[in-house]
C-alpha atoms as a PDB file:
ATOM      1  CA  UNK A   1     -78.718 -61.559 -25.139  1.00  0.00           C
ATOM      2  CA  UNK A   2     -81.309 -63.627 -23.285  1.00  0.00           C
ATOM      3  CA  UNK A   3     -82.137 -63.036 -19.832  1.00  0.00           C
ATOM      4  CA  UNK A   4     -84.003 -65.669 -17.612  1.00  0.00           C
ATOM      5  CA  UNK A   5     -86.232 -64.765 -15.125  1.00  0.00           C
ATOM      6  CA  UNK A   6     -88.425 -66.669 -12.897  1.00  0.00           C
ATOM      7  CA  UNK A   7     -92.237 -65.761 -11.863  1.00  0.00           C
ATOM      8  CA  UNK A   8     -93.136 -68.216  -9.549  1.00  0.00           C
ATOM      9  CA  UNK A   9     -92.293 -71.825 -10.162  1.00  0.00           C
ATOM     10  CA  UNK A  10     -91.915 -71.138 -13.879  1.00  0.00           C
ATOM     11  CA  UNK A  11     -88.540 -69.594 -15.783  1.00  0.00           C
ATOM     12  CA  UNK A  12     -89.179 -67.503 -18.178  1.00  0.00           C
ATOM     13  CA  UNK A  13     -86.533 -66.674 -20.965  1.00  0.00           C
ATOM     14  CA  UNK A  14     -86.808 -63.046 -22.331  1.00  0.00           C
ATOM     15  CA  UNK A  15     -85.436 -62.135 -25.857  1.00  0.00           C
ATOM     16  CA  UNK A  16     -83.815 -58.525 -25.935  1.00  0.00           C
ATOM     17  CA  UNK A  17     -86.638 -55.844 -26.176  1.00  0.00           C
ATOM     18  CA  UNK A  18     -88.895 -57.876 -24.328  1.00  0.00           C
ATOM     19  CA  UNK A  19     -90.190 -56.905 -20.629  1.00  0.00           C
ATOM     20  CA  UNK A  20     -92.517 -58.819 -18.075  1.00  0.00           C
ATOM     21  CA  UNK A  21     -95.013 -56.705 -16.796  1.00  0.00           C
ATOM     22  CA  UNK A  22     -98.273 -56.015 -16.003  1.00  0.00           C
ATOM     23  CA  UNK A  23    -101.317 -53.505 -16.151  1.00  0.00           C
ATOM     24  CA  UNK A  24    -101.445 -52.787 -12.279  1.00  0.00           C
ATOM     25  CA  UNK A  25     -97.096 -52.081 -11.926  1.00  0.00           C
ATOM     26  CA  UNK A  26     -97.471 -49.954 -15.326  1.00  0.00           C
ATOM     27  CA  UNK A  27    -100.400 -48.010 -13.940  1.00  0.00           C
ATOM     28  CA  UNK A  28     -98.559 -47.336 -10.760  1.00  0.00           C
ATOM     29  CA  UNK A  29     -95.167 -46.575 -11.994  1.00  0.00           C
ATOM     30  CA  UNK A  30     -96.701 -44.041 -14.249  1.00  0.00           C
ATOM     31  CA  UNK A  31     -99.944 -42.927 -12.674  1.00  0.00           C
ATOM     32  CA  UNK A  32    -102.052 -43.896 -15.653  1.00  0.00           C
ATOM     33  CA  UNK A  33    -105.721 -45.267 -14.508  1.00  0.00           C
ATOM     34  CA  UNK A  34    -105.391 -48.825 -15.582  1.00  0.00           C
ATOM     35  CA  UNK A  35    -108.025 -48.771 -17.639  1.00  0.00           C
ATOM     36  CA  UNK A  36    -106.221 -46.197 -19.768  1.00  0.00           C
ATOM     37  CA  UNK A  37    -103.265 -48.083 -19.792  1.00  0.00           C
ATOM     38  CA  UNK A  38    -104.941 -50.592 -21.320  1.00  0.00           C
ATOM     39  CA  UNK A  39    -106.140 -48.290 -24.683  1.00  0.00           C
ATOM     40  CA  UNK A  40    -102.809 -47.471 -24.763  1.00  0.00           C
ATOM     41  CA  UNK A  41    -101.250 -51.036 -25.105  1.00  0.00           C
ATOM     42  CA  UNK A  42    -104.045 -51.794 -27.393  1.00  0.00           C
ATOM     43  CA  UNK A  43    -103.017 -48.861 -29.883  1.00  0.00           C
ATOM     44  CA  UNK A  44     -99.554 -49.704 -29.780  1.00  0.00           C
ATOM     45  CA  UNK A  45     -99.950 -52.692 -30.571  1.00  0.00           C
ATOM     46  CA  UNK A  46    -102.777 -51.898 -33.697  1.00  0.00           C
ATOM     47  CA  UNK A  47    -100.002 -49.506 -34.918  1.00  0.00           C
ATOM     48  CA  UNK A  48     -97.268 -52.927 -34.763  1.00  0.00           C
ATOM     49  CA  UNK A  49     -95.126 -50.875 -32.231  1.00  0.00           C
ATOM     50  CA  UNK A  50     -95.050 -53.896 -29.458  1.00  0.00           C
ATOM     51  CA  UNK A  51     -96.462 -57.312 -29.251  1.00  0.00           C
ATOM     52  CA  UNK A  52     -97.806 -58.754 -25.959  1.00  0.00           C
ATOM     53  CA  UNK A  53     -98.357 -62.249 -24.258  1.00  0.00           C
ATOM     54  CA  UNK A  54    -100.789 -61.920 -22.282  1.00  0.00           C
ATOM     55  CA  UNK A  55    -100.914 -64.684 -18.984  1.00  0.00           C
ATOM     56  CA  UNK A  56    -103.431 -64.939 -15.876  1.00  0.00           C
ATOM     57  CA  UNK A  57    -100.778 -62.824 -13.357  1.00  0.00           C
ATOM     58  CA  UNK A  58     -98.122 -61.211 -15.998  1.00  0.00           C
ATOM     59  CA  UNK A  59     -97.584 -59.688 -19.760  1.00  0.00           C
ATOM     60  CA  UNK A  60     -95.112 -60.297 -22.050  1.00  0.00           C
ATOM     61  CA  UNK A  61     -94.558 -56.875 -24.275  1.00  0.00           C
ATOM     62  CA  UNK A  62     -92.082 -57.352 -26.743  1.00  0.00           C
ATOM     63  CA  UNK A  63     -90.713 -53.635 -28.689  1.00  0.00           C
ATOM     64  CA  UNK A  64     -90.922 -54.768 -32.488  1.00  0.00           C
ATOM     65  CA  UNK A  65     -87.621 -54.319 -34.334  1.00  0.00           C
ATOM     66  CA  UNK A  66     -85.742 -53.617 -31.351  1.00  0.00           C
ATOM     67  CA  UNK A  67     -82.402 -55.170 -32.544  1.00  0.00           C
ATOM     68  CA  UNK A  68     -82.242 -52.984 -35.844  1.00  0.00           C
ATOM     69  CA  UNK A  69     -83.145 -49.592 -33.594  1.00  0.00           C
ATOM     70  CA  UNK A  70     -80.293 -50.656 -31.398  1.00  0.00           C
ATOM     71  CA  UNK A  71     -77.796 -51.046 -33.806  1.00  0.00           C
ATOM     72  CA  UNK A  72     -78.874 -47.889 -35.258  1.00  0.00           C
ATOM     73  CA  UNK A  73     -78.694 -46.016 -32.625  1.00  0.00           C
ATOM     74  CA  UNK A  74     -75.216 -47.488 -31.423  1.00  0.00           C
ATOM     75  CA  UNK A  75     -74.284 -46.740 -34.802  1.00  0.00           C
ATOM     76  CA  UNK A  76     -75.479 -43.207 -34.608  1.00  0.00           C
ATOM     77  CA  UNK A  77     -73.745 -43.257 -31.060  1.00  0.00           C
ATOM     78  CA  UNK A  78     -70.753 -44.503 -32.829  1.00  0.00           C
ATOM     79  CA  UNK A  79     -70.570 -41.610 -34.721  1.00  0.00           C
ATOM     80  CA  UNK A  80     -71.717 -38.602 -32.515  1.00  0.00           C
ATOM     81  CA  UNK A  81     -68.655 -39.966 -30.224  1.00  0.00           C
ATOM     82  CA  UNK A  82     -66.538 -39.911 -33.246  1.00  0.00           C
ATOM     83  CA  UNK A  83     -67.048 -36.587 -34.138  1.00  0.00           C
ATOM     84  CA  UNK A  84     -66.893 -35.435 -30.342  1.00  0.00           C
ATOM     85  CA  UNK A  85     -62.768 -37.141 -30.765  1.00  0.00           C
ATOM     86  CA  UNK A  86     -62.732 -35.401 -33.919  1.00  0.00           C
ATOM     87  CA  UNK A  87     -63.647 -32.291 -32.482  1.00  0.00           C
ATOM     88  CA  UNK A  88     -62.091 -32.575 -29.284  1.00  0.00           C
ATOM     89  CA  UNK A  89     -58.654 -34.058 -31.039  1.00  0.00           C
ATOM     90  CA  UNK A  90     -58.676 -30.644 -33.481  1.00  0.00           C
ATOM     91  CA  UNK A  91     -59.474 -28.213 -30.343  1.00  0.00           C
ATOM     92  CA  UNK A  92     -56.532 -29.670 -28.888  1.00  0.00           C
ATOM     93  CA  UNK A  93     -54.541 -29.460 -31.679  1.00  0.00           C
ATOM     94  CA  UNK A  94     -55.792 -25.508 -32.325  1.00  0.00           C
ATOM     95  CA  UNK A  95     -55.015 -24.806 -28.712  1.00  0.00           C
ATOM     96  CA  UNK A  96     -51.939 -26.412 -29.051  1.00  0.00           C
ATOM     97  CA  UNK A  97     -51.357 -24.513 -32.206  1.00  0.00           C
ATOM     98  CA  UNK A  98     -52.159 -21.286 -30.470  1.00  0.00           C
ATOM     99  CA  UNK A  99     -50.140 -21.724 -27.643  1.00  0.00           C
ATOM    100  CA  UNK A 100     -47.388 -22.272 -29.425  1.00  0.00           C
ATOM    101  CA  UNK A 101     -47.779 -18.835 -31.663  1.00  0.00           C
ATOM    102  CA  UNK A 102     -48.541 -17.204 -28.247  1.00  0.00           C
ATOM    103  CA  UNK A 103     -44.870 -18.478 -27.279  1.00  0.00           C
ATOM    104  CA  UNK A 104     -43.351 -17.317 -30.062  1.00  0.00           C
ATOM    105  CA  UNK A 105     -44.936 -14.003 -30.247  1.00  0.00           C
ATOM    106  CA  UNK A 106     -43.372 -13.498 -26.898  1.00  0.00           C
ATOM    107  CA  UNK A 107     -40.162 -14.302 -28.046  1.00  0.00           C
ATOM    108  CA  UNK A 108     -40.322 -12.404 -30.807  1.00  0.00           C
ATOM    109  CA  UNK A 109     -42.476  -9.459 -30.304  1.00  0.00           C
ATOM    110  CA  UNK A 110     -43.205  -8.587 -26.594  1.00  0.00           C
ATOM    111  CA  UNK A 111     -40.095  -8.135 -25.149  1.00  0.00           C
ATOM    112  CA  UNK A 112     -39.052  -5.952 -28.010  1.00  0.00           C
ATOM    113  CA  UNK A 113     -41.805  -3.866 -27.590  1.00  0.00           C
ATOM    114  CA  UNK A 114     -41.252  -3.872 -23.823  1.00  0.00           C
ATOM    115  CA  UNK A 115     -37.708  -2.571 -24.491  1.00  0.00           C
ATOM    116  CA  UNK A 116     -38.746  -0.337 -26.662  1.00  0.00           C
ATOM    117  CA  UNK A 117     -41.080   1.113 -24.078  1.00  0.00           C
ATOM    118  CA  UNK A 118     -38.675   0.879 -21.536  1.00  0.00           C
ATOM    119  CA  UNK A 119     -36.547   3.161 -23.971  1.00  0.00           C
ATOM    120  CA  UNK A 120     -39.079   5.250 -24.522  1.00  0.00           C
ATOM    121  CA  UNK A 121     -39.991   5.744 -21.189  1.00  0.00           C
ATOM    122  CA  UNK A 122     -35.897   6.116 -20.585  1.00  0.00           C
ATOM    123  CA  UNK A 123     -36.100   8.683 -23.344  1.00  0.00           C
ATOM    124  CA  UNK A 124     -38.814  11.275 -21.460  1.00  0.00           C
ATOM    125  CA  UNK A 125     -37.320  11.099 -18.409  1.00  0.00           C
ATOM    126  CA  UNK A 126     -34.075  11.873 -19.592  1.00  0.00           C
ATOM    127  CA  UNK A 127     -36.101  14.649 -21.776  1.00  0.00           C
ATOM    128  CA  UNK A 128     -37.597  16.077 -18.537  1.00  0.00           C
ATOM    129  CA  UNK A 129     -35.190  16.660 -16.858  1.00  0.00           C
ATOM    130  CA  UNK A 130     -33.371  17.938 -19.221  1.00  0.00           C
ATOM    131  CA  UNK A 131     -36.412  20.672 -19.373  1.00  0.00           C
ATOM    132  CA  UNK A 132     -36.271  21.015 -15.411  1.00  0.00           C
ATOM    133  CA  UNK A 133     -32.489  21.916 -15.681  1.00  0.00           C
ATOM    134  CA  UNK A 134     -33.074  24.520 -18.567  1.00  0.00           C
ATOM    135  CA  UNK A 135     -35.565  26.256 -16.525  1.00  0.00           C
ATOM    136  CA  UNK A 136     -33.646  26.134 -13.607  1.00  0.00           C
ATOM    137  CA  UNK A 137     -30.847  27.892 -15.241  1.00  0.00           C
ATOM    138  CA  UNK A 138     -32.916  29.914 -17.157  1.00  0.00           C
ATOM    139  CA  UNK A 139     -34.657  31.296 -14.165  1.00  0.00           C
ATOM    140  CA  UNK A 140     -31.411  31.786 -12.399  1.00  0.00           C
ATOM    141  CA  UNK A 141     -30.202  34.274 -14.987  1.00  0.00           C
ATOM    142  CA  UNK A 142     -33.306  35.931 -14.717  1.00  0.00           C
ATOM    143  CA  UNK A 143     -32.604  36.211 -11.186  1.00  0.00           C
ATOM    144  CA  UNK A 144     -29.301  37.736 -11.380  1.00  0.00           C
ATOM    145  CA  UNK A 145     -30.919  40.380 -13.665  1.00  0.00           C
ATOM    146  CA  UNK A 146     -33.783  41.634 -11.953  1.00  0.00           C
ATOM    147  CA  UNK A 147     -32.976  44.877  -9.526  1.00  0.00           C
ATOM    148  CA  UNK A 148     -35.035  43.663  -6.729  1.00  0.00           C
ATOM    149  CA  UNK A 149     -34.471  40.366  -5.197  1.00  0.00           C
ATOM    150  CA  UNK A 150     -37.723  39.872  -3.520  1.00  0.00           C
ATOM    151  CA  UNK A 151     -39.268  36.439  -2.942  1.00  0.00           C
ATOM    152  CA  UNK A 152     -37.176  33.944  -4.723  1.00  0.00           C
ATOM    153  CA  UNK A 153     -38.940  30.950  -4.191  1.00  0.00           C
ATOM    154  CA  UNK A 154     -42.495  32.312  -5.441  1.00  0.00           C
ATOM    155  CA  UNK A 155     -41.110  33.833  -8.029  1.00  0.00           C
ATOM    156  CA  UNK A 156     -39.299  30.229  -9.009  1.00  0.00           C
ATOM    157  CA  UNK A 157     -42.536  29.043  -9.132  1.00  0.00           C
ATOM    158  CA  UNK A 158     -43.906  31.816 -11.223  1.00  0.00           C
ATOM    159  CA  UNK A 159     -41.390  30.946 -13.582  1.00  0.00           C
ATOM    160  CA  UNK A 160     -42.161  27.545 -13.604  1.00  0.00           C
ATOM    161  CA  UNK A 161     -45.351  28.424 -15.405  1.00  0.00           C
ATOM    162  CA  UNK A 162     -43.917  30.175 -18.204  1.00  0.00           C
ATOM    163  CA  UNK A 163     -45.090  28.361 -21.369  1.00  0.00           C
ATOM    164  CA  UNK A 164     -41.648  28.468 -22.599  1.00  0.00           C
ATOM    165  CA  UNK A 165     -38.958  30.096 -20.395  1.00  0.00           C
ATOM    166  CA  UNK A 166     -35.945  30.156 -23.011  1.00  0.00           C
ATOM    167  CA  UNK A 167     -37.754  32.138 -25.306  1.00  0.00           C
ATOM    168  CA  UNK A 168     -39.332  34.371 -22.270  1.00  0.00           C
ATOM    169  CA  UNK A 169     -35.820  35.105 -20.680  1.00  0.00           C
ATOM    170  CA  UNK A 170     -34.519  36.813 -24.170  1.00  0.00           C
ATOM    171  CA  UNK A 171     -37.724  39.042 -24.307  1.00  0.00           C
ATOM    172  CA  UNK A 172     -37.364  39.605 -20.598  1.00  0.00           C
ATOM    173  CA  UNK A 173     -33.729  40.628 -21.057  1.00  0.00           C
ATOM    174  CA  UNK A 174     -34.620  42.802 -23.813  1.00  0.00           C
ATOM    175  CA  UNK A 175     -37.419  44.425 -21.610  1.00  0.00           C
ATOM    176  CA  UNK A 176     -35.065  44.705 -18.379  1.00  0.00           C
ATOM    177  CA  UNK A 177     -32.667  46.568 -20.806  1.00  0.00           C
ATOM    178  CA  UNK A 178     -34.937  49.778 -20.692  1.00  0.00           C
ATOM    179  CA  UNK A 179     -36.842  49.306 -17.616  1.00  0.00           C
ATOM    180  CA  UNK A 180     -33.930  49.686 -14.884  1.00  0.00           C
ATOM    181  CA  UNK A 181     -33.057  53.065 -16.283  1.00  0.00           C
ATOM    182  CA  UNK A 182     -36.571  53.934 -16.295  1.00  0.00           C
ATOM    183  CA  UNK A 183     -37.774  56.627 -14.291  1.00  0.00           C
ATOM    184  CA  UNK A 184     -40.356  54.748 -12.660  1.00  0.00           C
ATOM    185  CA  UNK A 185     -38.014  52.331 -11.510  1.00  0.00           C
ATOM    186  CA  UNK A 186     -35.219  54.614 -10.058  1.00  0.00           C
ATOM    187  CA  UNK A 187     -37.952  56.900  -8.546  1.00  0.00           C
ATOM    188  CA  UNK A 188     -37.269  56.634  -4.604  1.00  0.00           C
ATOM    189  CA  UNK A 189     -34.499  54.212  -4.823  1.00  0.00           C
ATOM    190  CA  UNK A 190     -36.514  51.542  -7.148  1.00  0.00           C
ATOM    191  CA  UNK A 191     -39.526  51.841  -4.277  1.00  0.00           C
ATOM    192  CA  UNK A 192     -42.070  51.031  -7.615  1.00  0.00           C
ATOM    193  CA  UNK A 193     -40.106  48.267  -9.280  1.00  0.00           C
ATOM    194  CA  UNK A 194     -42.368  45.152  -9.346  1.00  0.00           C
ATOM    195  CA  UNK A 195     -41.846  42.046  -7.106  1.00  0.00           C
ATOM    196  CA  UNK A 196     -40.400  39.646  -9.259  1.00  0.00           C
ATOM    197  CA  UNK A 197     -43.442  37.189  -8.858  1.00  0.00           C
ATOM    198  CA  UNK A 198     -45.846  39.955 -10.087  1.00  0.00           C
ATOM    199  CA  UNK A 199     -43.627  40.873 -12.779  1.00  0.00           C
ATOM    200  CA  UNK A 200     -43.418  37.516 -14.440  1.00  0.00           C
ATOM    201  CA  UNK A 201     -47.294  36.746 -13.317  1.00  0.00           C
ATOM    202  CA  UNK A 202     -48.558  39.698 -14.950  1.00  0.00           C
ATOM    203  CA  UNK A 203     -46.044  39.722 -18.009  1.00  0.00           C
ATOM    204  CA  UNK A 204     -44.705  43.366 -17.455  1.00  0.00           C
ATOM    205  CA  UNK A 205     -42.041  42.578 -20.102  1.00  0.00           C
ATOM    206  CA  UNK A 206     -44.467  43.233 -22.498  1.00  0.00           C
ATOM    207  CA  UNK A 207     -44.638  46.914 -21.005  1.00  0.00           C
ATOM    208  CA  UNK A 208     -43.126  49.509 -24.000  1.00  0.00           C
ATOM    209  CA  UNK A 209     -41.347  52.364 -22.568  1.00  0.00           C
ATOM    210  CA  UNK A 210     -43.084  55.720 -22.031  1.00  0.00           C
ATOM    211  CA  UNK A 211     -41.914  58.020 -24.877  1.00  0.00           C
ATOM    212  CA  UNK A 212     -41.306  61.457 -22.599  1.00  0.00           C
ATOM    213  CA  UNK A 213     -40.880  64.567 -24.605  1.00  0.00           C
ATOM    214  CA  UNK A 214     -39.233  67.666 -23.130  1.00  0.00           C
ATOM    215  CA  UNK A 215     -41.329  70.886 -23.198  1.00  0.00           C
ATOM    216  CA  UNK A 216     -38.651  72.765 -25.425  1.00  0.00           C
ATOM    217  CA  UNK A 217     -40.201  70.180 -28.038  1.00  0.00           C
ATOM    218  CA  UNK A 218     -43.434  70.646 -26.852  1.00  0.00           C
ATOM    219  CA  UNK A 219     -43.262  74.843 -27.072  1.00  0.00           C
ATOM    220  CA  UNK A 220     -42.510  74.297 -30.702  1.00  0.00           C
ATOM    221  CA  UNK A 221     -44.569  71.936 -31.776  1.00  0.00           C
ATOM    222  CA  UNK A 222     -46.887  74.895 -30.010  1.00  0.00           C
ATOM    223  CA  UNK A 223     -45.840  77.436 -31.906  1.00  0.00           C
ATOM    224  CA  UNK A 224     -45.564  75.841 -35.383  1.00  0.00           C
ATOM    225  CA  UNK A 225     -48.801  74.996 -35.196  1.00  0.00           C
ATOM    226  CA  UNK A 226     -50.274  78.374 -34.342  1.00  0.00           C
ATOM    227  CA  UNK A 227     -47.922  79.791 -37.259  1.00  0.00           C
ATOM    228  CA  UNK A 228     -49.473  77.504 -39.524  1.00  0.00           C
ATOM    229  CA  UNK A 229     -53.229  78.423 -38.205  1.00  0.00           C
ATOM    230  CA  UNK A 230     -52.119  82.309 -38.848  1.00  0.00           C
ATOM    231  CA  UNK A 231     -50.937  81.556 -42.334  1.00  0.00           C
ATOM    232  CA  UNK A 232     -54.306  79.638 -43.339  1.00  0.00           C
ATOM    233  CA  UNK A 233     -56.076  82.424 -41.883  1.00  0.00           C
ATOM    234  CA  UNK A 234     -54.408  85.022 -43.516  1.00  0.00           C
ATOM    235  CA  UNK A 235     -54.415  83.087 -47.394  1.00  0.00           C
ATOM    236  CA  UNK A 236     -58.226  83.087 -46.841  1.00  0.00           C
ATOM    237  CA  UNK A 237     -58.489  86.535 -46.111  1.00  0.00           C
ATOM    238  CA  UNK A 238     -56.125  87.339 -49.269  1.00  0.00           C
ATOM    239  CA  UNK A 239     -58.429  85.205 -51.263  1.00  0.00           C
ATOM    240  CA  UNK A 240     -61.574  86.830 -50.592  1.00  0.00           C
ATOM    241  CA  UNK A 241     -60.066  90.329 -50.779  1.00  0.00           C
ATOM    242  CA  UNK A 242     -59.527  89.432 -54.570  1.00  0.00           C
END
């Protein structure tokens, strides 16, 4: 497209690529010495980049084959924009894509998984206190049980510690059995039976029962064995007699 511009009196009609200019405005819009500016308009033009028409006040420069660089680079424009709607066009797509497998995965798979948790969930509460109650009761028997009924509460939390209190109230039973017809425990009306706290802390129903023997028993077990010392005694004499 040409472009008409006017330097004075005279109009001057510019083809595209061409510019009207001079060594003094390209100097100062670039802060070139003039006189470099020059060498450098003078190589371009030895290497046929530009062409110039020179005049007293101005320059014409004119870009050689500026009409085939522009329609290669519109055309190279063209296409960079073309892929950028390609690409943009199949991101959109994708996301759209994704978005709608994101929907339909939480259709389909989160709030089943949610319900199951919530089951789940359901599931060990329900389970816990189901384990609360046991040891509650549990604890309660052992209560009623035990002779001396001595600091319930700690000894609720005692029992709270057990590892497993079902199978610690049979052995507990079975130990309880023997101890309150123990000695030790009817000894000043049951003045040495444990606090119930100390008993579970300290696992006294793994105690075994002290195996008493009455001295009847023990005078002949005393005897036998000084029979049986007299009779070795007396073979060895009888042997070396011979």
């Amino acid at each position: 497209m040409e472009t008409e511009i006017l330097i004075g009196r005279q109009v001057i009609i510019l083809q595209p690529g061409q510019i009207v200019t001079n060594r003094m405005t390209i100097a100062a819009k670039t802060g070139i010495q003039e006189s470099k500016v020059e060498r450098i308009l003078k190589k371009l033009v030895s290497e046929q980049q530009i062409e110039q028409q020179k005049f007293t006040k101005y320059r014409i420069i004119s870009i050689v084959n500026w009409l085939p660089y522009q329609q290669s680079e519109q055309q190279s424009e063209q296409q960079i924009q073309n892929v950028q709607k390609s690409g943009l066009k199949g991101q959109i797509e994708q996301q759209s894509e994704q978005q709608s497998e994101q929907q339909k995965f939480a259709k389909n798979s989160i709030i089943p998984i949610i319900n199951i948790d919530a089951c789940s969930q359901s599931e060990q509460q329900s389970e816990q206190q189901n384990n609360a109650m046991q040891t509650t009761k549990c604890f309660d028997v052992f209560w009623a049980a035990y002779p001396r009924k001595t600091g319930k509460e700690i000894a609720r939390q005692s029992w709270k510690r057990l590892a497993d209190p079902v199978a610690t109230l049979d052995l507990i039973l079975k130990a309880l059995a023997w101890q309150t017809v123990s000695a030790d425990w009817n000894k000043d009306n049951g003045q040495f039976i444990p606090m119930p706290s100390t008993y579970l802390n300290q696992g006294r129903w793994q105690d075994e029962p002290f195996q008493r023997h009455s001295i009847t028993q023990l005078n002949y077990n005393s005897k036998t064995l000084q029979r049986n010392a007299l009779n070795a005694q007396a073979a060895l004499e009888f042997g070396e007699g011979k």
